[in-house]
Protein backbone atom coordinates (compact mmCIF):
# COMPACT_ATOMS: atom_id res chain seq x y z
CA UNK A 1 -20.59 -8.46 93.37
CA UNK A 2 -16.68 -7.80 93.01
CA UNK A 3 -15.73 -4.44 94.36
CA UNK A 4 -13.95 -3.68 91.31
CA UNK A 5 -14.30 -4.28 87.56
CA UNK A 6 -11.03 -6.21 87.64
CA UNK A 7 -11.26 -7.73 90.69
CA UNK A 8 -8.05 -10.07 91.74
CA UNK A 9 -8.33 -13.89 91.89
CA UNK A 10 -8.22 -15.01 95.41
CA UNK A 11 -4.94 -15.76 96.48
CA UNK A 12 -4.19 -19.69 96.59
CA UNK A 13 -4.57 -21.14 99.75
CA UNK A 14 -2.35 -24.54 100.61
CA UNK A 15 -4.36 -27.56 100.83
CA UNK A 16 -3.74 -28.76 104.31
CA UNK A 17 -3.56 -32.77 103.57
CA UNK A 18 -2.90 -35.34 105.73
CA UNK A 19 -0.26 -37.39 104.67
CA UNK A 20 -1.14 -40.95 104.66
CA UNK A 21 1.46 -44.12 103.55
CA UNK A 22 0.45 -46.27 100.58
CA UNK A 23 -0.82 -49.92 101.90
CA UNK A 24 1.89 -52.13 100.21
CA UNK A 25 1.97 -55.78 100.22
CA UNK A 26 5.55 -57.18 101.56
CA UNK A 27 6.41 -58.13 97.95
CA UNK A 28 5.53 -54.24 96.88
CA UNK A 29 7.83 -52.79 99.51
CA UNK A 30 10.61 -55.07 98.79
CA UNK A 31 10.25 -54.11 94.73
CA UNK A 32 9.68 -50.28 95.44
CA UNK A 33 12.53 -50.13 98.28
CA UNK A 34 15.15 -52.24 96.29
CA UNK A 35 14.63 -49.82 92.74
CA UNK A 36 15.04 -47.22 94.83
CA UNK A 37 17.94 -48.29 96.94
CA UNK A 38 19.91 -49.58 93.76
CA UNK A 39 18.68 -46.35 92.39
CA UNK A 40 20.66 -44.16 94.95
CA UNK A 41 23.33 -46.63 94.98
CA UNK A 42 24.24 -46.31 91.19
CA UNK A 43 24.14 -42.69 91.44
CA UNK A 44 26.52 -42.34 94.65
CA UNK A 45 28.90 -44.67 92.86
CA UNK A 46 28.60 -42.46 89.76
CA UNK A 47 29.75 -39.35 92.77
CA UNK A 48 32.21 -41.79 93.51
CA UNK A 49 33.89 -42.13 90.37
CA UNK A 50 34.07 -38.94 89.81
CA UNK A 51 35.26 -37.85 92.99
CA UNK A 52 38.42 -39.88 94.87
CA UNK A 53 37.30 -38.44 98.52
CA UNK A 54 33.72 -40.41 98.82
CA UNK A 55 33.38 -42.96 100.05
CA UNK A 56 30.06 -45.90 99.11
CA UNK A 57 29.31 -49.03 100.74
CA UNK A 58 26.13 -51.36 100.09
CA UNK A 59 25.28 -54.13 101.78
CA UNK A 60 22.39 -55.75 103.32
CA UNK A 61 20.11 -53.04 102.45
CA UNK A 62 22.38 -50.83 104.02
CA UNK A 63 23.36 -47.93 102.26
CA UNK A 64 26.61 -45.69 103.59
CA UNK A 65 27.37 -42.64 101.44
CA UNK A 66 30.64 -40.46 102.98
CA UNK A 67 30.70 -37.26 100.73
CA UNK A 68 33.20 -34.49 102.53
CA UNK A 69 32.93 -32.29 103.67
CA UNK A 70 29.09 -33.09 104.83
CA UNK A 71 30.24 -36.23 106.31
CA UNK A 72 28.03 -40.02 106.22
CA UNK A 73 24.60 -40.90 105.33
CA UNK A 74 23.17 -44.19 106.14
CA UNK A 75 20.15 -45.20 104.05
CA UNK A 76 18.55 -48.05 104.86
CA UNK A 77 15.34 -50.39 104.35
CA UNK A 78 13.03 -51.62 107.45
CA UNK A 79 11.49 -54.14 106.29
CA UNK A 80 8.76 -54.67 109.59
CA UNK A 81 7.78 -51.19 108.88
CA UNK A 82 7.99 -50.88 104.86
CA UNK A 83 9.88 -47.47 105.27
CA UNK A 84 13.14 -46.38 104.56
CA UNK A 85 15.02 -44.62 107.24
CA UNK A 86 17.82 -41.81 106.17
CA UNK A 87 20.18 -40.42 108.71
CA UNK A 88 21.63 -37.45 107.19
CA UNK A 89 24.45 -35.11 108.78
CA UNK A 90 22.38 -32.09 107.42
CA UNK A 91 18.90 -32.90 107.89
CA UNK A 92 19.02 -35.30 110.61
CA UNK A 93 17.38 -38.90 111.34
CA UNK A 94 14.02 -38.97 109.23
CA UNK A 95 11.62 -42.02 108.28
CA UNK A 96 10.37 -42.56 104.90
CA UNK A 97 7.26 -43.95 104.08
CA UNK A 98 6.11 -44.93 100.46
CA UNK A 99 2.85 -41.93 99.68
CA UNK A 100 1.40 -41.98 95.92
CA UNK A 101 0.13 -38.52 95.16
CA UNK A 102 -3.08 -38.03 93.05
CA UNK A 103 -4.78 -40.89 93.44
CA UNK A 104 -7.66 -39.20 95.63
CA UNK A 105 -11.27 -40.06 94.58
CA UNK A 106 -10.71 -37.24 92.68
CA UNK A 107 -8.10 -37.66 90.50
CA UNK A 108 -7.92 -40.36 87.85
CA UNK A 109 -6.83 -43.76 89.07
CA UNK A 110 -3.09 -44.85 88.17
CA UNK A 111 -2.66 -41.10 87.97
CA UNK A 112 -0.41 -40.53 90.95
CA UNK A 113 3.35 -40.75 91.32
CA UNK A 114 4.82 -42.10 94.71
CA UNK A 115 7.64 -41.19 96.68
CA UNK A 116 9.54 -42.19 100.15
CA UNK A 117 7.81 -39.06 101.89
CA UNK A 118 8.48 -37.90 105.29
CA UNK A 119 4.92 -37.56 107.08
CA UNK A 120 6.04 -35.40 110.15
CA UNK A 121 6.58 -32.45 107.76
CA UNK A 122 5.91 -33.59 103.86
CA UNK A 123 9.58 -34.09 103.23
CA UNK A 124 10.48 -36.14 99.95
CA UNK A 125 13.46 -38.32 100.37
CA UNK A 126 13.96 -37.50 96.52
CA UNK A 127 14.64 -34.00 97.30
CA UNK A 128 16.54 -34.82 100.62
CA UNK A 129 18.88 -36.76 97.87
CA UNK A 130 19.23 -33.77 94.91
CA UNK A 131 19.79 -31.19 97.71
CA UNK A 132 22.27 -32.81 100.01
CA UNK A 133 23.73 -35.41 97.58
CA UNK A 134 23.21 -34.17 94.00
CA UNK A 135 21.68 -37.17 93.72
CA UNK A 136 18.54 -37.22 91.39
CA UNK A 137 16.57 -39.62 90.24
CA UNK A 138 13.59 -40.68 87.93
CA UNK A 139 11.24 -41.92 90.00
CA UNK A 140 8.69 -41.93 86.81
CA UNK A 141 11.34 -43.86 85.14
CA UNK A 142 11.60 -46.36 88.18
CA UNK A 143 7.61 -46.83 87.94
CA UNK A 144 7.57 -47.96 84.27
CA UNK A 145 10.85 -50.32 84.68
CA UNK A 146 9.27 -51.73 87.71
CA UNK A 147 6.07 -52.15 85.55
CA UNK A 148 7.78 -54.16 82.93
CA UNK A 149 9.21 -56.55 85.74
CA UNK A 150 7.07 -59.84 85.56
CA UNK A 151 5.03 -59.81 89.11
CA UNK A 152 7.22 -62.45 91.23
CA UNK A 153 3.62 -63.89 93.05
CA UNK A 154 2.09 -64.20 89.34
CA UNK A 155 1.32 -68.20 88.79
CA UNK A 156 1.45 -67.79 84.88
């Protein structure tokens, strides 16, 4: 029995879950790195526009964004791994693995959203982007327009 006729609702406790990278097939990581990469890239150039002191350079999956006065950030695929890697004068060196969210046993299947997610601490190279870079981007929107692509191993 409560202790009170209006007793309070027990205070949420944070789900300690272990992070755990999405298995992707070497065609997966190529399409989920390169929307996101071109993703980044058409924003920075956006900053760029606007602003005549950054600097952005793309090329072989290397990403360098110079935005004074935080100074460069390299972005980059690894393909062997199927991560992204981010060095960041703010936040430091991380490595981003691709994590979709929701899709426990669960939750409804095709339910969960992914991201390039930090497992060391949970950190979502999405946010890493819109803090440090005011850089945001739609990663729902990236799902459905990599959807529509036709699947490059399909035989049809």
């Amino acid at each position: 029995m409560p202790e009170s006729e209006d007793p309070q609702p027990p205070s949420r406790v944070e789900e300690n879950r272990v992070l755990q990278p999405t298995q992707l097939s070497e065609e997966e990581y190529q399409l989920r790195s390169d929307e996101y990469m071109d993703g980044i890239h058409e924003k920075a150039e956006g900053i760029q526009e606007d602003r005549s002191d950054v600097e952005v350079e793309y090329s072989a999956g290397v990403l360098s964004i110079n935005i004074p006065p935080n100074g460069t950030y390299i972005i980059n695929k690894q393909p062997p791994n199927k991560q992204i890697w981010l060095s960041s004068p703010i936040s430091g060196p991380k490595r981003f693995d691709w994590v979709v969210d929701g899709e426990s046993m669960h939750e409804k299947e095709g339910g969960g959203h992914g991201d390039w997610v930090y497992l060391r601490d949970g950190t979502r190279l999405t946010e890493i982007c819109r803090k440090e870079l005011a850089i945001t981007l739609d990663l729902h929107g990236l799902e459905e327009k990599m959807k529509a692509k036709p699947d490059p191993t399909s035989t049809e």
